[in-house]
N, C-alpha and C. Protein backbone atom coordinates (compact mmCIF):
# COMPACT_ATOMS: atom_id res chain seq x y z
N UNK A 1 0.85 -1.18 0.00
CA UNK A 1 0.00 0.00 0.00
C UNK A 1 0.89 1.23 0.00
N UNK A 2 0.48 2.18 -0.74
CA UNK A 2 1.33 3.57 -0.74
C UNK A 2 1.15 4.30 0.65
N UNK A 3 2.27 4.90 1.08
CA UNK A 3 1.91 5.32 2.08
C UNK A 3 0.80 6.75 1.90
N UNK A 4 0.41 7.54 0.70
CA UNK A 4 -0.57 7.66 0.95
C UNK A 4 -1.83 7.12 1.10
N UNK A 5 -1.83 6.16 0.79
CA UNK A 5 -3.08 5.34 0.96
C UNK A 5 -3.62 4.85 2.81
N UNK A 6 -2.30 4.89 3.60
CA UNK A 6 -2.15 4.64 4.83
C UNK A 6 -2.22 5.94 5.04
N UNK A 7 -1.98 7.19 4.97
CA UNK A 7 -2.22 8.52 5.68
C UNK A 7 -3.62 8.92 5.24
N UNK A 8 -4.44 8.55 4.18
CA UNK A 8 -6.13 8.52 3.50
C UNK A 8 -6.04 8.10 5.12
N UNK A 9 -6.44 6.59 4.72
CA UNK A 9 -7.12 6.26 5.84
C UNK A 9 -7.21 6.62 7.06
N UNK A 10 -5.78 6.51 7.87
CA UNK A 10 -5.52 7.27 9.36
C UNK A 10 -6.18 8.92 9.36
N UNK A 11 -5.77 9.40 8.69
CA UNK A 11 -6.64 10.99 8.50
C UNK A 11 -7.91 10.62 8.68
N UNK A 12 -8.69 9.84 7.67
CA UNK A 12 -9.74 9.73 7.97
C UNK A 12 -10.39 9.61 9.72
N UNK A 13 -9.70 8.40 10.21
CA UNK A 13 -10.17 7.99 11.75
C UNK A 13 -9.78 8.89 12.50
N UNK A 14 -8.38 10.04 12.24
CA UNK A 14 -8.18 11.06 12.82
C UNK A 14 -9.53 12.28 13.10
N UNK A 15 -9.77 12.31 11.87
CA UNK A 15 -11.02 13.68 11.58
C UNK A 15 -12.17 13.14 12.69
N UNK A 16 -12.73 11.72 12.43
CA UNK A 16 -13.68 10.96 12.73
C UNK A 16 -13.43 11.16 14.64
N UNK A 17 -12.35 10.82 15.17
CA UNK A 17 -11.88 11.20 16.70
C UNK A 17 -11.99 12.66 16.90
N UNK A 18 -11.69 13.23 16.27
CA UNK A 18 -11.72 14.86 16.92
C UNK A 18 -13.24 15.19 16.81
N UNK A 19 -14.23 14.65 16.23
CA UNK A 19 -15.53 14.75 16.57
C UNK A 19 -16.19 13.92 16.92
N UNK A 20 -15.78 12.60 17.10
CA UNK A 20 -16.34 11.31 17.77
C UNK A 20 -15.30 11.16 19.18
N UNK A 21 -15.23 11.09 20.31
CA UNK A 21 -14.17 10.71 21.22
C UNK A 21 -14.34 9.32 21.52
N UNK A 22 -15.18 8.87 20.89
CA UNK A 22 -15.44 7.20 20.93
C UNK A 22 -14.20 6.77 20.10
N UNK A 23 -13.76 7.27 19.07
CA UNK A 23 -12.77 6.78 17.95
C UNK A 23 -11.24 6.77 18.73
N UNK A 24 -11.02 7.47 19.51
CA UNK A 24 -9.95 7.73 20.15
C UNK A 24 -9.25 6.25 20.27
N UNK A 25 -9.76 5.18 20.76
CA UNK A 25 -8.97 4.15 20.96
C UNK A 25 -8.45 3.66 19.35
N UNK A 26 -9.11 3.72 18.24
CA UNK A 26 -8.96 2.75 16.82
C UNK A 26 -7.92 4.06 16.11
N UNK A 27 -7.80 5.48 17.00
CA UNK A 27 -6.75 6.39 16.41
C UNK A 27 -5.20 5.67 16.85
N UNK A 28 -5.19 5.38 18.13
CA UNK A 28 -4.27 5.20 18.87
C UNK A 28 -3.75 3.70 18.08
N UNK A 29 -4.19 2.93 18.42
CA UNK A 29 -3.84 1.47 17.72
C UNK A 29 -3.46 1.18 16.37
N UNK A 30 -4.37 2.63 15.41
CA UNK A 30 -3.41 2.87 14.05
C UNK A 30 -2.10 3.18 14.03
N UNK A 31 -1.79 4.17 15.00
CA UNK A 31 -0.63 4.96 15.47
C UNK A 31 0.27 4.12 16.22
N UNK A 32 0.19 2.60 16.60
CA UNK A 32 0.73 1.73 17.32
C UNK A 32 1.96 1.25 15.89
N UNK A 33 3.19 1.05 16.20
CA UNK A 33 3.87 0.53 15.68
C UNK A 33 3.83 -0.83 15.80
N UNK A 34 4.17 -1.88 14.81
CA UNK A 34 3.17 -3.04 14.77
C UNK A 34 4.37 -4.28 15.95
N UNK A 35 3.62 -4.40 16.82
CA UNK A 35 3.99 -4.83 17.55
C UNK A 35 4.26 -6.26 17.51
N UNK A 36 3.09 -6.80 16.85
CA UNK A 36 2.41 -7.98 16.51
C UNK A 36 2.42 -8.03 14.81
N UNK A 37 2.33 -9.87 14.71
CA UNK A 37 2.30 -9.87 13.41
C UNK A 37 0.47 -10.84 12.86
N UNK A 38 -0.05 -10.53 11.82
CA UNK A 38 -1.35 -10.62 11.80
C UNK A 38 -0.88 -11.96 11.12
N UNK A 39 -2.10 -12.99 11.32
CA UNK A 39 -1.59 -14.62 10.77
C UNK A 39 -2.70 -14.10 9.13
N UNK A 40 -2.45 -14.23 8.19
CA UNK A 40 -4.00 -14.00 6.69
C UNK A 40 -3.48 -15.16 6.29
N UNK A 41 -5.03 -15.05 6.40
CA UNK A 41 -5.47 -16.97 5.30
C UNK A 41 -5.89 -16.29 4.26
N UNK A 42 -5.98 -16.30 2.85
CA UNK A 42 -6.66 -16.08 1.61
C UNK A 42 -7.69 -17.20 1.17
N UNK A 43 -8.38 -17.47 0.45
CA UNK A 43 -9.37 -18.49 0.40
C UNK A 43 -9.98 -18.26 -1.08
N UNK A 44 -9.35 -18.75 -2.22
CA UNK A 44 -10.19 -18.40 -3.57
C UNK A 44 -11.33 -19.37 -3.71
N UNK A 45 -12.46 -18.70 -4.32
CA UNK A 45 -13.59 -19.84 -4.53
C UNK A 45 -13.87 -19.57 -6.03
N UNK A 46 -12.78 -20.33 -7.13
CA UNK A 46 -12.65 -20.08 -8.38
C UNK A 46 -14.46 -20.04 -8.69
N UNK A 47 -14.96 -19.12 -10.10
CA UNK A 47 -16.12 -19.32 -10.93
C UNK A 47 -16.79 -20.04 -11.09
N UNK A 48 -16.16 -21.22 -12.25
CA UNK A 48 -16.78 -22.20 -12.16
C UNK A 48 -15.83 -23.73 -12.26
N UNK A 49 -15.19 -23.78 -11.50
CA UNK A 49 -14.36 -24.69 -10.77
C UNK A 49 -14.81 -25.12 -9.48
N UNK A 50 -14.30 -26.17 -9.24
CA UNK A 50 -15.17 -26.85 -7.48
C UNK A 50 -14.14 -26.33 -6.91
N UNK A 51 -12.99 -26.73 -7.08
CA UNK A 51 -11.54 -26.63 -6.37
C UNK A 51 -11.47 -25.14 -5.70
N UNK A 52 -11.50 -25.53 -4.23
CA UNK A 52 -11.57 -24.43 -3.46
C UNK A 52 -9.30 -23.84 -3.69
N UNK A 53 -8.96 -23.04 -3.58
CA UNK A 53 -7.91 -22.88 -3.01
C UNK A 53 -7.65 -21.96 -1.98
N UNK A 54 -6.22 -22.34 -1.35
CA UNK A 54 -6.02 -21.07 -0.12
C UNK A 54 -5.02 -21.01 0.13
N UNK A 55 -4.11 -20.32 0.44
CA UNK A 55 -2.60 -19.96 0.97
C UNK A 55 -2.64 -18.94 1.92
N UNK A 56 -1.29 -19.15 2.74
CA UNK A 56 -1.22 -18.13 3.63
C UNK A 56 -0.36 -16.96 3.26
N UNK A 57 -0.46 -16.04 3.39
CA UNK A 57 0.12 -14.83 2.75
C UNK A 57 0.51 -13.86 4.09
N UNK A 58 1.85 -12.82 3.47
CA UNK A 58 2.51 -12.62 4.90
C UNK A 58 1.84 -10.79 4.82
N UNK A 59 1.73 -9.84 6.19
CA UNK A 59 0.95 -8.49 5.90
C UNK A 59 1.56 -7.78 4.91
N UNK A 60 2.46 -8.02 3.90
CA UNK A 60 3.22 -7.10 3.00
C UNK A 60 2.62 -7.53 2.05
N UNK A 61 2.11 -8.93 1.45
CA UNK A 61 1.64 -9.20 0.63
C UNK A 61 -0.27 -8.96 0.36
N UNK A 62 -0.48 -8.33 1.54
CA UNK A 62 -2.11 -8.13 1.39
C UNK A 62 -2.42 -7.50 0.55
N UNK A 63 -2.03 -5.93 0.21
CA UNK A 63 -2.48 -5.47 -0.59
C UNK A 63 -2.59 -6.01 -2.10
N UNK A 64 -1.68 -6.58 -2.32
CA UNK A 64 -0.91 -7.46 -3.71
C UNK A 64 -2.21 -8.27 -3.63
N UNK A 65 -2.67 -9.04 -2.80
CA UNK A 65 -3.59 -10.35 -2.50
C UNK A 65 -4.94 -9.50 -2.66
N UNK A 66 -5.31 -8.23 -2.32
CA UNK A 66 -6.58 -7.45 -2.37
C UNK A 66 -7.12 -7.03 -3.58
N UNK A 67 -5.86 -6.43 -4.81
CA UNK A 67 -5.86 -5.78 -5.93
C UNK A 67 -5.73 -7.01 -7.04
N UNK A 68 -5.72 -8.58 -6.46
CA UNK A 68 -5.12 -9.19 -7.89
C UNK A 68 -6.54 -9.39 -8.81
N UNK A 69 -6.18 -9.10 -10.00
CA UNK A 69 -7.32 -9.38 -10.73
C UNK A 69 -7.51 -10.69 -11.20
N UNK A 70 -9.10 -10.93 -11.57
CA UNK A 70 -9.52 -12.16 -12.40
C UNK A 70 -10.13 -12.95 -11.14
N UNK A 71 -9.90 -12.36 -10.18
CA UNK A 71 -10.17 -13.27 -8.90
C UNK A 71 -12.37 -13.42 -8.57
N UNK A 72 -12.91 -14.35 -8.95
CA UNK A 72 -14.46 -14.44 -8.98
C UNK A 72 -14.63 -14.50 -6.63
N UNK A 73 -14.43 -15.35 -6.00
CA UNK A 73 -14.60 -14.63 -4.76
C UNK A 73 -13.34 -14.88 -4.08
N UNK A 74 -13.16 -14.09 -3.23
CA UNK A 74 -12.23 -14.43 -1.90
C UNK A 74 -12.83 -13.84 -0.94
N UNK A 75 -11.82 -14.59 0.36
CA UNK A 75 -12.29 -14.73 1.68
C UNK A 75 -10.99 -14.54 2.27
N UNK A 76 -11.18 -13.43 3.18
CA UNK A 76 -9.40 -13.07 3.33
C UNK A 76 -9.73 -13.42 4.96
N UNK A 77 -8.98 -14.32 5.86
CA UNK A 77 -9.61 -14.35 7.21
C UNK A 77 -8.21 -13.69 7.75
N UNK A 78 -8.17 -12.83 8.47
CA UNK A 78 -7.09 -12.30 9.72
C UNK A 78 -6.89 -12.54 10.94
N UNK A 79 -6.22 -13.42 11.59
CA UNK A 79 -5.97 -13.46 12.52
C UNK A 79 -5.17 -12.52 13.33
N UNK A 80 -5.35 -12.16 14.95
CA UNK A 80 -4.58 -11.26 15.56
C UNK A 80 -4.09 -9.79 14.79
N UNK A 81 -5.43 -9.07 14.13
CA UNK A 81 -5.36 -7.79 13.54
C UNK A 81 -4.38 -6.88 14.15
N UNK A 82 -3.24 -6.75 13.38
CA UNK A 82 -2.63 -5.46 13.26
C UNK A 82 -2.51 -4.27 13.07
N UNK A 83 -2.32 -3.10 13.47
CA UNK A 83 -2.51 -2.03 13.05
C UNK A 83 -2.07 -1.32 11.11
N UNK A 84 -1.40 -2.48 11.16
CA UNK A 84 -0.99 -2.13 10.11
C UNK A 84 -1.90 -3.00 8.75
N UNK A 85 -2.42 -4.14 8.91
CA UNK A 85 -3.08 -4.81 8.24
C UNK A 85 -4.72 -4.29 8.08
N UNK A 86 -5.33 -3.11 9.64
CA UNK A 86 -6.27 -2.80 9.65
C UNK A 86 -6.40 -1.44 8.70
N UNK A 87 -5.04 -0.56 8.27
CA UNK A 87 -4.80 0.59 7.87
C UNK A 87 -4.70 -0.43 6.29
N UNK A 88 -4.31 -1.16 5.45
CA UNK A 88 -4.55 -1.83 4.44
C UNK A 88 -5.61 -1.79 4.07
N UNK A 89 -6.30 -2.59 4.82
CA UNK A 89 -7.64 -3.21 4.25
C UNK A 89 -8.85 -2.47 4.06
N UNK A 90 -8.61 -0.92 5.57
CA UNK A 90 -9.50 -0.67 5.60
C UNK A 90 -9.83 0.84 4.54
N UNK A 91 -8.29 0.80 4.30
CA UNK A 91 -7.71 2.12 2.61
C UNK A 91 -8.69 1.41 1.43
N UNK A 92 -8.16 0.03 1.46
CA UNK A 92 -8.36 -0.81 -0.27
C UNK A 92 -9.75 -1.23 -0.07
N UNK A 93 -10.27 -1.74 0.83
CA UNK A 93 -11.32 -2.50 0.66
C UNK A 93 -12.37 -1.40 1.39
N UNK A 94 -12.46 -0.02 0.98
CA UNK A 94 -13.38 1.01 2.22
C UNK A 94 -14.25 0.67 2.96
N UNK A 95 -13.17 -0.09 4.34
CA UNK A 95 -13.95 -0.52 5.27
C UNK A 95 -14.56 0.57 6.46
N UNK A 96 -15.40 0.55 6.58
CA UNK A 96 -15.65 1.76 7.75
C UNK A 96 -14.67 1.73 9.04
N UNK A 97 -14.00 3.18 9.02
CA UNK A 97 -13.39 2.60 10.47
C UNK A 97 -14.30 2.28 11.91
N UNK A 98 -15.55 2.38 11.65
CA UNK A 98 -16.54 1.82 13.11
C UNK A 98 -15.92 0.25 13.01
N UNK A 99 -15.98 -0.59 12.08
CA UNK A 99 -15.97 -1.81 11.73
C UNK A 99 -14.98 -2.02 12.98
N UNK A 100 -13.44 -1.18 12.42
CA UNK A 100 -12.01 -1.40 13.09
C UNK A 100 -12.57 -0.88 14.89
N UNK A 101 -13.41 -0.36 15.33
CA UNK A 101 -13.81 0.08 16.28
C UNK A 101 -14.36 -0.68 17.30
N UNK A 102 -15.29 -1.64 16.32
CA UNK A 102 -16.32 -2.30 17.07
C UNK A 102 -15.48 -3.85 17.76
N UNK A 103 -14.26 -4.13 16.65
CA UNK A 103 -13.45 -5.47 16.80
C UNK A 103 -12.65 -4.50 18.00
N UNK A 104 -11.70 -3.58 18.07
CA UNK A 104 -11.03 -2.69 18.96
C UNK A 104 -12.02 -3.77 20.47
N UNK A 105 -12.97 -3.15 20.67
CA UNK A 105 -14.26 -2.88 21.62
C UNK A 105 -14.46 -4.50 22.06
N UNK A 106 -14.46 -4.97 21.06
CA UNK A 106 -15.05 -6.53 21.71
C UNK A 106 -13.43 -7.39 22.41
N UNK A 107 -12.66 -6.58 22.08
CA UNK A 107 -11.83 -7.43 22.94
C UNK A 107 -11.42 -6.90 24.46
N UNK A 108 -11.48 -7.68 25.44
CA UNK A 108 -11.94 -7.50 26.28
C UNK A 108 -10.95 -6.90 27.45
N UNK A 109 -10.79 -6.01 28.22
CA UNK A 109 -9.56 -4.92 28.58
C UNK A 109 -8.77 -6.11 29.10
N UNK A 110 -7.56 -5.84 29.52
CA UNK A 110 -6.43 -6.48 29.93
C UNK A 110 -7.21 -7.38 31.26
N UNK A 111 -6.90 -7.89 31.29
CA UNK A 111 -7.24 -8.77 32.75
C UNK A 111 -5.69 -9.15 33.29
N UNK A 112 -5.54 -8.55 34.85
CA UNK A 112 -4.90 -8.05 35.84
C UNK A 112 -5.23 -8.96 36.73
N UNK A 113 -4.39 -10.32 36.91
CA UNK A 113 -4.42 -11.36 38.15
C UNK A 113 -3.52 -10.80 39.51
N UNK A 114 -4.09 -10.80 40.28
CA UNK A 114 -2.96 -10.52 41.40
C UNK A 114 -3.20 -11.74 42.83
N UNK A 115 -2.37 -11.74 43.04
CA UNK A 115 -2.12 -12.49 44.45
C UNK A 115 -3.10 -12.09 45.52
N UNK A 116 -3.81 -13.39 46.38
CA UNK A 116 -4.53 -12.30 47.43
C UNK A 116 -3.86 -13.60 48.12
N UNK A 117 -3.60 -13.46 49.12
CA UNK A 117 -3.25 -14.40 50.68
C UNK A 117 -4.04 -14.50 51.25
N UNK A 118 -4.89 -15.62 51.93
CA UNK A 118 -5.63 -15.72 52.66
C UNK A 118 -5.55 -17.01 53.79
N UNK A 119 -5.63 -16.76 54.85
CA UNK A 119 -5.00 -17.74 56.15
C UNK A 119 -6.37 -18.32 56.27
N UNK A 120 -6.67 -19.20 56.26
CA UNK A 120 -7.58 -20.49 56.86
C UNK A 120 -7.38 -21.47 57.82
N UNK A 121 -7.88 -21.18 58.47
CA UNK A 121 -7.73 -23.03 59.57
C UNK A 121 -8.74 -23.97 58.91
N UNK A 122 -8.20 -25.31 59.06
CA UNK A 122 -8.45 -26.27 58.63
C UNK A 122 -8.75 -27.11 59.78
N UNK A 123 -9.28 -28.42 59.68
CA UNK A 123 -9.74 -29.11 60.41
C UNK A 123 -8.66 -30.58 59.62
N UNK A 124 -7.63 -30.92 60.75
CA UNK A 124 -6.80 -32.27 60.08
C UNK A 124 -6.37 -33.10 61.51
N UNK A 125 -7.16 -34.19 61.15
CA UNK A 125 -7.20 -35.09 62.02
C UNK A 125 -7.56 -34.49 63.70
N UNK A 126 -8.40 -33.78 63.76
CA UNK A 126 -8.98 -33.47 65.09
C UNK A 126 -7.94 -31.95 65.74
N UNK A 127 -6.86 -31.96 64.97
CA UNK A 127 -6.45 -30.44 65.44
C UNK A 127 -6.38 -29.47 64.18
N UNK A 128 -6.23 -27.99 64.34
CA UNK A 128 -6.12 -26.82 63.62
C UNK A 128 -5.13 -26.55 62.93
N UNK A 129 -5.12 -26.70 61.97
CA UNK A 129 -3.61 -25.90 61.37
C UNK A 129 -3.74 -24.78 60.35
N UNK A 130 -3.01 -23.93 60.48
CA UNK A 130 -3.43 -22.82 59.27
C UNK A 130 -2.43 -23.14 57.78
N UNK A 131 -3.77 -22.89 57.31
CA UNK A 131 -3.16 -23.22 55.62
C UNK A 131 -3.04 -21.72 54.97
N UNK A 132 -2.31 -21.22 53.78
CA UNK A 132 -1.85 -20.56 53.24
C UNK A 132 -2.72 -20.66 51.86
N UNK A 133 -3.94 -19.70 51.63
CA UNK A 133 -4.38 -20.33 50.33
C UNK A 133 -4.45 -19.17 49.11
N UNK A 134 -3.91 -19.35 47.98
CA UNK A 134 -3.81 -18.48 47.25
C UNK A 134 -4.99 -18.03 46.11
N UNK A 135 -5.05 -16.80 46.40
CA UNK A 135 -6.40 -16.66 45.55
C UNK A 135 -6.26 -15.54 44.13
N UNK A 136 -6.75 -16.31 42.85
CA UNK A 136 -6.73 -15.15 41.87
C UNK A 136 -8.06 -13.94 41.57
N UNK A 137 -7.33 -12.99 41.96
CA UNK A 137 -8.29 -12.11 42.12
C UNK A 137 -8.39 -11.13 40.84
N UNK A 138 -9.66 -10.92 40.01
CA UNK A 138 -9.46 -10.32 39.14
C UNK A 138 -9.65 -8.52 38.93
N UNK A 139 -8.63 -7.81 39.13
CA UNK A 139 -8.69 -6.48 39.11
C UNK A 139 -9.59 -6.00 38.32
């Protein structure tokens, strides 16, 4: 993808945040340097051929995989969305950035285990002993 095609889009979710403050999180995660790498399955379902095909293709090759012609359907599945694969797809294929918003949203905030200690007496063989029991507590 040209990098104007990646500053289209981000501008876009930019404009969309300075009057939506809901957008604020899908600005930030564009703006994330890609930390992570996205797994894409491709999936052709030739015309009129049975023969399904599919390969895995790496995020440099998406756009290449989005624009090829002659192609009757595909099915592009993404695993572990990247910021950088969401700024692709969502340039070439004008995906709404709510779309990138709503996936943002459904995943679910960090979950924060911490240690809690808690002393119990027990009942072992007719006398008391205190046990040490560890509890995950979710912040």
């Amino acid at each position: 993808m040209s990098p104007v095609g990646a500053h289209r889009f981000k501008g876009r979710v930019e404009k969309i945040a300075r009057e939506l403050p809901r957008f604020k999180p899908l600005q930030s995660f564009l703006s994330l340097q890609n930390t992570t790498t996205s797994r894409i399955k491709v999936i052709d379902f030739p015309g009129n051929e049975r023969r399904v095909q599919s390969c895995d293709i790496e995020e440099h090759g998406l756009c290449a995989a989005i624009a090829e012609p002659g192609i009757f359907r595909r099915l592009v599945v993404v695993e572990n969305l990247s910021p950088q694969v969401a700024t692709i797809s969502g340039y070439n294929l004008d995906i709404q950035p709510k779309f990138f918003l709503e996936y943002l949203d459904a995943i679910p905030p960090r979950v924060r285990y911490i240690r809690k200690d808690q002393n119990q007496n027990v009942q072992n063989g007719g006398r008391k002993t205190r046990h040490r029991l560890e509890a995950m507590v979710h912040v």
